[in-house]
Protein backbone atom coordinates (compact mmCIF):
# COMPACT_ATOMS: atom_id res chain seq x y z
CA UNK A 1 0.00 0.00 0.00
CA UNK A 2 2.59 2.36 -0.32
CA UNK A 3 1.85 3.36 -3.90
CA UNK A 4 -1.13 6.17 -4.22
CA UNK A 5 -4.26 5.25 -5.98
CA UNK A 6 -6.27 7.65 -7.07
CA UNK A 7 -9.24 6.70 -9.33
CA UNK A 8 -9.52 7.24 -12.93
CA UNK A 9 -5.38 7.84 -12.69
CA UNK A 10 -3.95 4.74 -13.25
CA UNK A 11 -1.50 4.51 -16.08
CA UNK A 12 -1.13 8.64 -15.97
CA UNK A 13 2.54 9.47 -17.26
CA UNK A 14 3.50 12.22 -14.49
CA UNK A 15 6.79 12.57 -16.71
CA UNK A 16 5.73 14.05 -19.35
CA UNK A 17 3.03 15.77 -17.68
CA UNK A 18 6.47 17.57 -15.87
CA UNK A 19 8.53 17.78 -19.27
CA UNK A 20 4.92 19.59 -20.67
CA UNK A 21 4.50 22.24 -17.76
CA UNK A 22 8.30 22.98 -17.84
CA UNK A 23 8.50 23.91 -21.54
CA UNK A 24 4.71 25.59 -21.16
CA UNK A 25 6.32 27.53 -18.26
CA UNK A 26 9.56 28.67 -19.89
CA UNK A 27 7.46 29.63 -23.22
CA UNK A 28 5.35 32.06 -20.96
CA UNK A 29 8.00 33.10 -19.16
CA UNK A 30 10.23 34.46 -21.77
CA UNK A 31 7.10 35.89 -23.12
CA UNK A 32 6.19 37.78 -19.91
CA UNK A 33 9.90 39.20 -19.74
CA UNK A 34 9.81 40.48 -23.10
CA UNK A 35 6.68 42.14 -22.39
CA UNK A 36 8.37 43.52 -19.27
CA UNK A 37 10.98 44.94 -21.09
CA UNK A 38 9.18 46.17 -24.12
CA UNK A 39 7.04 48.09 -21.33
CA UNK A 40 9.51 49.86 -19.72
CA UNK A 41 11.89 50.72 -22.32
CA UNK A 42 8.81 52.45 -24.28
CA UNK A 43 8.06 54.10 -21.01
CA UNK A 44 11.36 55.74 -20.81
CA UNK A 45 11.20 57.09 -24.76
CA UNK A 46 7.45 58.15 -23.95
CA UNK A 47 9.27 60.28 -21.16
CA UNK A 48 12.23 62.01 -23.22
CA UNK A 49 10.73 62.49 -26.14
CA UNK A 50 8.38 65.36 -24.72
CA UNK A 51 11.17 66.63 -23.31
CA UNK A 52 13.54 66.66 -26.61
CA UNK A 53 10.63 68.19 -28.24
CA UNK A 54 9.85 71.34 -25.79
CA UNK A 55 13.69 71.96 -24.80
CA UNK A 56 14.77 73.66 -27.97
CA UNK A 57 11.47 75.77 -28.16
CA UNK A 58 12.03 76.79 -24.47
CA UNK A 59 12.76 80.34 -24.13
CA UNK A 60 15.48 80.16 -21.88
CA UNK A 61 17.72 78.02 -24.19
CA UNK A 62 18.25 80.87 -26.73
CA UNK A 63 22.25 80.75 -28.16
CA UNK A 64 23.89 83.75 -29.09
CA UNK A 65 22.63 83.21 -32.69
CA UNK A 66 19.12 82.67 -32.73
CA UNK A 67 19.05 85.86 -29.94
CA UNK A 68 20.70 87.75 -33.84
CA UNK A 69 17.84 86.43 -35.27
CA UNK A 70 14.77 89.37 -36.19
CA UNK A 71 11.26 88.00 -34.90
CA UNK A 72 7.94 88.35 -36.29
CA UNK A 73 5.04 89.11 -34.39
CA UNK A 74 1.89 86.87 -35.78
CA UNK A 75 -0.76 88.75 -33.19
CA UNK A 76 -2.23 85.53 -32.79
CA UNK A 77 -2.90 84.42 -36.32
């Protein structure tokens, strides 16, 4: 009696059953870490890009140059 017996189990191959949730389990789990990383790198390009964008426009960042520059005055339009 030291073997389990469980109905409707007999002849089950536990094995492969193993073998199947391993490679099932390192299939998903690559595919969750790419996801991961595909996240968080376009996080951190969602976050510098608005800030490559408004940078050069910022007032503060004039160079010598574009201070030589002569502006024009839209009123709005």
């Amino acid at each position: 009696m030291n073997e389990l017996q469980m109905p409707g189990l007999t002849g089950f191959d536990w094995a492969g059953l193993w073998e199947t949730v391993q490679t099932l389990g390192l299939d998903f789990g690559m595919k969750a870490l790419m996801a991961l990383v595909i996240f968080f790198v376009g996080r951190m390009i969602a976050r510098i890009v608005p800030k490559a964008c408004t940078r050069p426009c910022s007032p503060g960042k004039l160079t010598r140059f574009s201070r030589a520059l002569p502006t024009t005055s839209f009123n709005g339009y």
